[in-house]
PDB file of N, CA and C in Angstrom:
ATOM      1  N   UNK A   1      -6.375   1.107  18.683  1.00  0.00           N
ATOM      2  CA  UNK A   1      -5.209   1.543  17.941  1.00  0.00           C
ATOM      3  C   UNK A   1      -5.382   3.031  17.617  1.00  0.00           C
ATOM      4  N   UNK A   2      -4.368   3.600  17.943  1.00  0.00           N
ATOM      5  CA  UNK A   2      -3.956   5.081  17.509  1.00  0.00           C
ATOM      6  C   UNK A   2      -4.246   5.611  16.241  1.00  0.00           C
ATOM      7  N   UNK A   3      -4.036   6.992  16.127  1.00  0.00           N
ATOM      8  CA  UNK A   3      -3.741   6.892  14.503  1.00  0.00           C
ATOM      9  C   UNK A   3      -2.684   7.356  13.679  1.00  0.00           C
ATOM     10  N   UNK A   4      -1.438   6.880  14.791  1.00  0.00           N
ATOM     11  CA  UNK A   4      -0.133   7.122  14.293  1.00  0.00           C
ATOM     12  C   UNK A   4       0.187   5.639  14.271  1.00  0.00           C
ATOM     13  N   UNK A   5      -0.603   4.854  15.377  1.00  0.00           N
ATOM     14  CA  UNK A   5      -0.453   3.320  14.908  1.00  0.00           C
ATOM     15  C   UNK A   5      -0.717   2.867  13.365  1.00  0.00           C
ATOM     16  N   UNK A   6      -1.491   3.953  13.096  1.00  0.00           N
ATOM     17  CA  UNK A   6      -2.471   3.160  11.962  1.00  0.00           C
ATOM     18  C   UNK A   6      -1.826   3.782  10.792  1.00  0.00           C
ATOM     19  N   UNK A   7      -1.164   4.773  11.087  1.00  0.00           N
ATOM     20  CA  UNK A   7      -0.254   5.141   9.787  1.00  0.00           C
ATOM     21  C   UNK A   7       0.490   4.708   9.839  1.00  0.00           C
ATOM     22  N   UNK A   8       1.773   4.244  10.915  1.00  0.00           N
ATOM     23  CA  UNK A   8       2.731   3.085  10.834  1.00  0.00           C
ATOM     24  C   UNK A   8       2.825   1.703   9.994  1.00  0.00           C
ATOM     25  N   UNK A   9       1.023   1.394  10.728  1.00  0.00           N
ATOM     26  CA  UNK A   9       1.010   0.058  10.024  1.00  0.00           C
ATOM     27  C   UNK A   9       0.966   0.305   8.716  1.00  0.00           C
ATOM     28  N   UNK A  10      -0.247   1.007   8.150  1.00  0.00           N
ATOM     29  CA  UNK A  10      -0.041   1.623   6.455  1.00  0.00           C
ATOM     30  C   UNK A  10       1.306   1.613   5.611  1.00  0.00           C
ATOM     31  N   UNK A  11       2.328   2.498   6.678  1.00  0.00           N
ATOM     32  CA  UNK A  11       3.624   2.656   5.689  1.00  0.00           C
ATOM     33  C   UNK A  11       3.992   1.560   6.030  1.00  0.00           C
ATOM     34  N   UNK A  12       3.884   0.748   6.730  1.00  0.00           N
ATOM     35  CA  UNK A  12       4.789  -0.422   6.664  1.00  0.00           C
ATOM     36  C   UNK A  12       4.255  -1.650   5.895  1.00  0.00           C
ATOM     37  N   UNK A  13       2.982  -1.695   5.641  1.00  0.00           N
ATOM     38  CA  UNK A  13       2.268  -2.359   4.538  1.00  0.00           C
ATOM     39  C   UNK A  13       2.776  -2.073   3.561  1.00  0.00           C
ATOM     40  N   UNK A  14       2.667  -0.658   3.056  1.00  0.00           N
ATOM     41  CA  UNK A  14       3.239  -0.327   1.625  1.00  0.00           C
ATOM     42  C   UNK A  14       4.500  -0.615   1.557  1.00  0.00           C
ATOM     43  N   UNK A  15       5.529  -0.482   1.951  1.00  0.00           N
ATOM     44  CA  UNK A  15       6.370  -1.043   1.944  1.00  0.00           C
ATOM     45  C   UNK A  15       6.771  -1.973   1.700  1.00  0.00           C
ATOM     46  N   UNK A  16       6.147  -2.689   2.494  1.00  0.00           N
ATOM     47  CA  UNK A  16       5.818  -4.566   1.862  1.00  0.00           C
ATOM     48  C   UNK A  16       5.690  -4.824   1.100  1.00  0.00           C
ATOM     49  N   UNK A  17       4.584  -4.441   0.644  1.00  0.00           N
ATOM     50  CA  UNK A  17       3.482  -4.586  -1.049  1.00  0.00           C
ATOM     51  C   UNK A  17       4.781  -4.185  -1.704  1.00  0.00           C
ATOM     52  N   UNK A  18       5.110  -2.826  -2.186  1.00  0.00           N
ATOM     53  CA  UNK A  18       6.239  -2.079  -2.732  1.00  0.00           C
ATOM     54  C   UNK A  18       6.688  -3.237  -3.451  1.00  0.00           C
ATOM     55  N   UNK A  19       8.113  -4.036  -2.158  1.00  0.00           N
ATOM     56  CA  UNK A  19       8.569  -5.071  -2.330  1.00  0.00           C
ATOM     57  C   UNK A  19       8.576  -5.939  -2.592  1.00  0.00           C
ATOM     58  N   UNK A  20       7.377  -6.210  -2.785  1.00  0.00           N
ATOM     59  CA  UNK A  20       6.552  -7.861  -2.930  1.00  0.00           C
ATOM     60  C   UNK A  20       6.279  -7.556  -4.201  1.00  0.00           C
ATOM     61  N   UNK A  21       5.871  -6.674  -5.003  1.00  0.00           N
ATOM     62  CA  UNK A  21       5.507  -6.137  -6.130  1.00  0.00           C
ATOM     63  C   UNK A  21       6.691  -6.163  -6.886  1.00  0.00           C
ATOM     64  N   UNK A  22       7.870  -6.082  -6.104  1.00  0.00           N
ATOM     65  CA  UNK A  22       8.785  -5.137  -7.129  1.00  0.00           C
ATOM     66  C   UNK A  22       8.692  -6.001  -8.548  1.00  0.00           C
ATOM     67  N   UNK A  23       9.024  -7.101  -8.798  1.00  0.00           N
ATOM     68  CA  UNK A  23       9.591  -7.990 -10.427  1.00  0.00           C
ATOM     69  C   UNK A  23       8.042  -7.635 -11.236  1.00  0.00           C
ATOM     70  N   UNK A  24       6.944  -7.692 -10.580  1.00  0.00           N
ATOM     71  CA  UNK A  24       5.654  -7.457 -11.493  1.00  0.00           C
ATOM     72  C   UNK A  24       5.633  -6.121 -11.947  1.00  0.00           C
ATOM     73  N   UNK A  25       6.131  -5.189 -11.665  1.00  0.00           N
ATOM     74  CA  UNK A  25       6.375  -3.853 -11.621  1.00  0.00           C
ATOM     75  C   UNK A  25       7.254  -3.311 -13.266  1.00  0.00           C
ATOM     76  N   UNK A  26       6.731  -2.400 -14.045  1.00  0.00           N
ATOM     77  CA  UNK A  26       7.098  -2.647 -15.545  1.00  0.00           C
ATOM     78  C   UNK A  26       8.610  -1.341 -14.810  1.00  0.00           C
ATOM     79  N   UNK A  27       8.599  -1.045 -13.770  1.00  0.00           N
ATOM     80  CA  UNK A  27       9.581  -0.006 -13.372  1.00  0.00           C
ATOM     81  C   UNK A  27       9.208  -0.250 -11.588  1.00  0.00           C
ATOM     82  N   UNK A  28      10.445   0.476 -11.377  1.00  0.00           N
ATOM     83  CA  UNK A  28      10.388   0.353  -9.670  1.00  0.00           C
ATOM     84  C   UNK A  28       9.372   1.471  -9.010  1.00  0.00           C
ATOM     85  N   UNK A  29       8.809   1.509  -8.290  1.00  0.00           N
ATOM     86  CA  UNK A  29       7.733   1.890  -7.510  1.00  0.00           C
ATOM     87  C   UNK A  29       8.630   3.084  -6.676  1.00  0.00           C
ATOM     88  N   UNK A  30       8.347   3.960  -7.130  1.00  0.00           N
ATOM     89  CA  UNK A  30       8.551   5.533  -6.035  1.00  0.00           C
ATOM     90  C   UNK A  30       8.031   5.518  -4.696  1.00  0.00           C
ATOM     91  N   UNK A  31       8.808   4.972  -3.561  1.00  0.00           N
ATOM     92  CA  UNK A  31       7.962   4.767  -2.174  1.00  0.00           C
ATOM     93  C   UNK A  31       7.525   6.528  -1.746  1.00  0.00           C
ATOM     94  N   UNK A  32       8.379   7.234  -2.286  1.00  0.00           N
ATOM     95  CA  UNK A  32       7.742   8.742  -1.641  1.00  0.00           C
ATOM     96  C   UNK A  32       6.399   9.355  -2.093  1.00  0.00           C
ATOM     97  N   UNK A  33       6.492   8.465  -3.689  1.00  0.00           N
ATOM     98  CA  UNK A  33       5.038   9.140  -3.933  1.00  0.00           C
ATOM     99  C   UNK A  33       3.902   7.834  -3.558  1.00  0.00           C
ATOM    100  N   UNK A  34       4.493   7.232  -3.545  1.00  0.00           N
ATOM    101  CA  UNK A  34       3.131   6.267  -2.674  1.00  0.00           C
ATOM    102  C   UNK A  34       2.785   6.386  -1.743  1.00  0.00           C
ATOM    103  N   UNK A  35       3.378   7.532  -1.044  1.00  0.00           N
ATOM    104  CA  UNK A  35       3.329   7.668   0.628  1.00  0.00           C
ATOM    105  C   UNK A  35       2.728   8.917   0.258  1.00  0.00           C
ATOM    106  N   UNK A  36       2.782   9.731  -0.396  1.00  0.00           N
ATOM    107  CA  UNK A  36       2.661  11.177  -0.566  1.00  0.00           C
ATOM    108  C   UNK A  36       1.358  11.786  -1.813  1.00  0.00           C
ATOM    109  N   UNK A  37       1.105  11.095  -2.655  1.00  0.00           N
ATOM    110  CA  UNK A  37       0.272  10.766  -3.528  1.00  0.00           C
ATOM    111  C   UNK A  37      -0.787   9.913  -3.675  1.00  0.00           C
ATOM    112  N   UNK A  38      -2.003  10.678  -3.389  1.00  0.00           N
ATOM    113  CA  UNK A  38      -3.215   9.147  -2.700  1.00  0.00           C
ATOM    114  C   UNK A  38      -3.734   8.758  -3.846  1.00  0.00           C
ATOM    115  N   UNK A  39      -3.970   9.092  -4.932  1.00  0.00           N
ATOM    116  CA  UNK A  39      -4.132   8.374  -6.223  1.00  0.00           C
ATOM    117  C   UNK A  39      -3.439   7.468  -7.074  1.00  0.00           C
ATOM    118  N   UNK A  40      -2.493   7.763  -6.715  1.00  0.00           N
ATOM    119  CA  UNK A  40      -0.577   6.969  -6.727  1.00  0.00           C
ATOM    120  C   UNK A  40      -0.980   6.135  -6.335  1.00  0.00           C
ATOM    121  N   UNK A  41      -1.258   5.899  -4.718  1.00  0.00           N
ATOM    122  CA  UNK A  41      -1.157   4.877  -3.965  1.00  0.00           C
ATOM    123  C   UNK A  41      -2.703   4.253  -3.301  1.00  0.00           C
ATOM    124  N   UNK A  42      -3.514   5.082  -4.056  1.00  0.00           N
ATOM    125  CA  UNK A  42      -4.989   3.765  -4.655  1.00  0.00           C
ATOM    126  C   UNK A  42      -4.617   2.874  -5.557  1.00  0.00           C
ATOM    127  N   UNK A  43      -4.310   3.563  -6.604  1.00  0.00           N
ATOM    128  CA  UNK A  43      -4.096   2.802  -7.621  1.00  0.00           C
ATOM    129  C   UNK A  43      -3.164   1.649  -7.501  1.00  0.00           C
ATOM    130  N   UNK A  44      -2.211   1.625  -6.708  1.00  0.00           N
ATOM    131  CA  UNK A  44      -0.997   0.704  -6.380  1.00  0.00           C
ATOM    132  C   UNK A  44      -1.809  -0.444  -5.680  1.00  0.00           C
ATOM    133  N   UNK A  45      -2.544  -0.019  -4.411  1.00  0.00           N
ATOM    134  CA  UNK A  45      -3.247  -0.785  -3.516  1.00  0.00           C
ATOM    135  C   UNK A  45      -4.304  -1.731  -4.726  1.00  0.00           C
ATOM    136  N   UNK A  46      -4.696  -1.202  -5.112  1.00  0.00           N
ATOM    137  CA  UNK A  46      -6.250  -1.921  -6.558  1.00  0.00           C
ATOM    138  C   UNK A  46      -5.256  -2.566  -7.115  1.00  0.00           C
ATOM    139  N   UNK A  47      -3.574  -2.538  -7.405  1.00  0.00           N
ATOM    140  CA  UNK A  47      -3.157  -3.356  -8.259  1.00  0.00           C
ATOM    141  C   UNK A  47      -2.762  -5.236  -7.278  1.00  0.00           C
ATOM    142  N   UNK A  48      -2.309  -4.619  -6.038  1.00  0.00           N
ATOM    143  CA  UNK A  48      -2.160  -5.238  -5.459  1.00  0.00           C
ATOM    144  C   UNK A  48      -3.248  -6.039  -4.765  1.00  0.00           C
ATOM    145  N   UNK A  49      -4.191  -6.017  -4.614  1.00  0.00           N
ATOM    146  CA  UNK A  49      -5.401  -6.098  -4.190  1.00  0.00           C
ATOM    147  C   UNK A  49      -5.843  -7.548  -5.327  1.00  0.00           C
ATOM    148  N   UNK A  50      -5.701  -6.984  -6.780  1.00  0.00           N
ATOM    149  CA  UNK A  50      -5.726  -8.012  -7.876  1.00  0.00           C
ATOM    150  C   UNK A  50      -4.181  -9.203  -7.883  1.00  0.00           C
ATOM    151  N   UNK A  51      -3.293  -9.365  -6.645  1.00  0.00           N
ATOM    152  CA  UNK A  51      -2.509 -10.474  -7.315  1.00  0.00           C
ATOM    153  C   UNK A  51      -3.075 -11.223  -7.062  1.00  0.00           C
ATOM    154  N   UNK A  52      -2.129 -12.390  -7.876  1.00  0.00           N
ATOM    155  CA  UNK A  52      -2.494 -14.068  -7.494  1.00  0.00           C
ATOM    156  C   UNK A  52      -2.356 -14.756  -6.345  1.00  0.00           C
ATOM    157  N   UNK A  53      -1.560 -13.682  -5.694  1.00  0.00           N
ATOM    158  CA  UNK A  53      -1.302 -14.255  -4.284  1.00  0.00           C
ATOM    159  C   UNK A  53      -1.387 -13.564  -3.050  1.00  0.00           C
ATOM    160  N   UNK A  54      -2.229 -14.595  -2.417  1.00  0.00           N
ATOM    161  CA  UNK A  54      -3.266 -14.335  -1.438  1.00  0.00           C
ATOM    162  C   UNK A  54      -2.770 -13.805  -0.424  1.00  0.00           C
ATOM    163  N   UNK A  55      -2.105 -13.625  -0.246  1.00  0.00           N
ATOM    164  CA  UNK A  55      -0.974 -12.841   1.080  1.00  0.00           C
ATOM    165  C   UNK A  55      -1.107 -11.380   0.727  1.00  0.00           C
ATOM    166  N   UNK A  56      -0.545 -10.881  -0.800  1.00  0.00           N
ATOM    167  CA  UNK A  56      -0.288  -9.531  -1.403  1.00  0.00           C
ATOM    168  C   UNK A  56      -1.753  -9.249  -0.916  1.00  0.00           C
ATOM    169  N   UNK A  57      -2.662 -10.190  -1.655  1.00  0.00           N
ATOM    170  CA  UNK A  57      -4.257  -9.619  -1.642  1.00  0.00           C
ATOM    171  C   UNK A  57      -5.095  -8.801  -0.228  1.00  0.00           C
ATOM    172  N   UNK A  58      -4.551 -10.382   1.013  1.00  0.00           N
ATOM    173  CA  UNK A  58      -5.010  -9.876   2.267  1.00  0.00           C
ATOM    174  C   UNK A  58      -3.974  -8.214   2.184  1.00  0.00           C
ATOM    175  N   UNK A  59      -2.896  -8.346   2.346  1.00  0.00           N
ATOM    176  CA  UNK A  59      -2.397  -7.255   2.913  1.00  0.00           C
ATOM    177  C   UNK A  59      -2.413  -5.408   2.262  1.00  0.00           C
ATOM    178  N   UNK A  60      -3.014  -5.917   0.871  1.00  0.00           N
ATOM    179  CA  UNK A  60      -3.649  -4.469   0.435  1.00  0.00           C
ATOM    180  C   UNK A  60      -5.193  -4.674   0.495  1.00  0.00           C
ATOM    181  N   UNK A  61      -5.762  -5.449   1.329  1.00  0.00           N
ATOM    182  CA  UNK A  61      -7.168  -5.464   1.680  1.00  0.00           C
ATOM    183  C   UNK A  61      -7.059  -4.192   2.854  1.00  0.00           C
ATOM    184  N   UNK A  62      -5.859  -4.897   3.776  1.00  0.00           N
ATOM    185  CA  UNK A  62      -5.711  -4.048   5.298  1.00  0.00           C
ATOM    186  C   UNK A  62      -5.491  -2.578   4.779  1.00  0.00           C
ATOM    187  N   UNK A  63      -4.560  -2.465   3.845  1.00  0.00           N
ATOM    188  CA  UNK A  63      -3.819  -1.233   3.485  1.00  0.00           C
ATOM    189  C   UNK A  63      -5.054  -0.658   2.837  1.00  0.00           C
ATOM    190  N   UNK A  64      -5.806  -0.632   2.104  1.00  0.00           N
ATOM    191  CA  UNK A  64      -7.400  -0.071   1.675  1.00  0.00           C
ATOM    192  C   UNK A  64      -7.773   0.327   2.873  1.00  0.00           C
ATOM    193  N   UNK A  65      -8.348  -0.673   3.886  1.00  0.00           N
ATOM    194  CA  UNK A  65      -8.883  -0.018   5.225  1.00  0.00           C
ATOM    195  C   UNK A  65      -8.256   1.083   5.742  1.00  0.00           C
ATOM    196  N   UNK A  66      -6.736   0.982   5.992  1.00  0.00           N
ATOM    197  CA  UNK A  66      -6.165   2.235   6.989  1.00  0.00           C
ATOM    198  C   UNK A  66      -6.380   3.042   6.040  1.00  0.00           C
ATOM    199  N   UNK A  67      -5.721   3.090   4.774  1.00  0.00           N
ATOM    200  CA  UNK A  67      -6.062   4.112   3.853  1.00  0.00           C
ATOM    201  C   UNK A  67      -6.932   5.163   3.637  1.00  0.00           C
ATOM    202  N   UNK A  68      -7.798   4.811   3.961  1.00  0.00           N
ATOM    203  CA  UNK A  68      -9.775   5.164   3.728  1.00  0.00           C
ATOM    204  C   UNK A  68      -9.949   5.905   5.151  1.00  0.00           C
ATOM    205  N   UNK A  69      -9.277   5.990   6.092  1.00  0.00           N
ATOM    206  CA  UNK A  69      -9.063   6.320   7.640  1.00  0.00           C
ATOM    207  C   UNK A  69      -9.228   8.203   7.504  1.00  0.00           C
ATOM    208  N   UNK A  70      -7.742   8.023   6.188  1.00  0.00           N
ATOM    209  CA  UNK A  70      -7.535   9.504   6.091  1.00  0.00           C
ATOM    210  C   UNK A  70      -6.156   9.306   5.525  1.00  0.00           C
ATOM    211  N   UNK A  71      -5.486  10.963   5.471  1.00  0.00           N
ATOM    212  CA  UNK A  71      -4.489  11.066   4.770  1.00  0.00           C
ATOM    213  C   UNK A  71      -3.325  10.749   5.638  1.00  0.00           C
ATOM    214  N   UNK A  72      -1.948  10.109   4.393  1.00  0.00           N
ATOM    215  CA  UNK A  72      -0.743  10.190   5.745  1.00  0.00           C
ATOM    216  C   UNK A  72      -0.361  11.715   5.948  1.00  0.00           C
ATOM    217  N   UNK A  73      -0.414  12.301   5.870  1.00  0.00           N
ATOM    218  CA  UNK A  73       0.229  13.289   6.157  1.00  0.00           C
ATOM    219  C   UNK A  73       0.221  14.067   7.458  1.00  0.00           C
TER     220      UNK A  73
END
């Protein structure tokens, strides 16, 4: 895999999560700065990482990995 693959998959993880997150969320989630802000969007990933459900969990497990790759930018 590329590493425009691997930023694809990333934004399209976050995205997910984003969404999957939204009702747990005390406010709606800024997708530009989660994309654009890597402390933003550690911190988002560690929240997600902690749900109850095991789907959110695997899929900010993946999103940690690409993450850690390097920056989107």
């Amino acid at each position: 895999m590329n590493l425009k693959q691997e930023k694809d998959e990333l934004i399209s993880i976050l995205w997910k999560l984003k969404n999957a997150t939204l009702a747990s969320q005390p406010r709606p989630v800024d997708f530009s700065q989660l994309l654009h802000d890597r402390n933003f969007r550690s911190d988002f990933i560690e929240q997600a990482a902690n749900s109850s459900y095991s789907e959110i969990r695997h899929a900010a497990k993946r999103a940690r990995e690409l993450d850690a790759r390097g920056p989107l930018e």
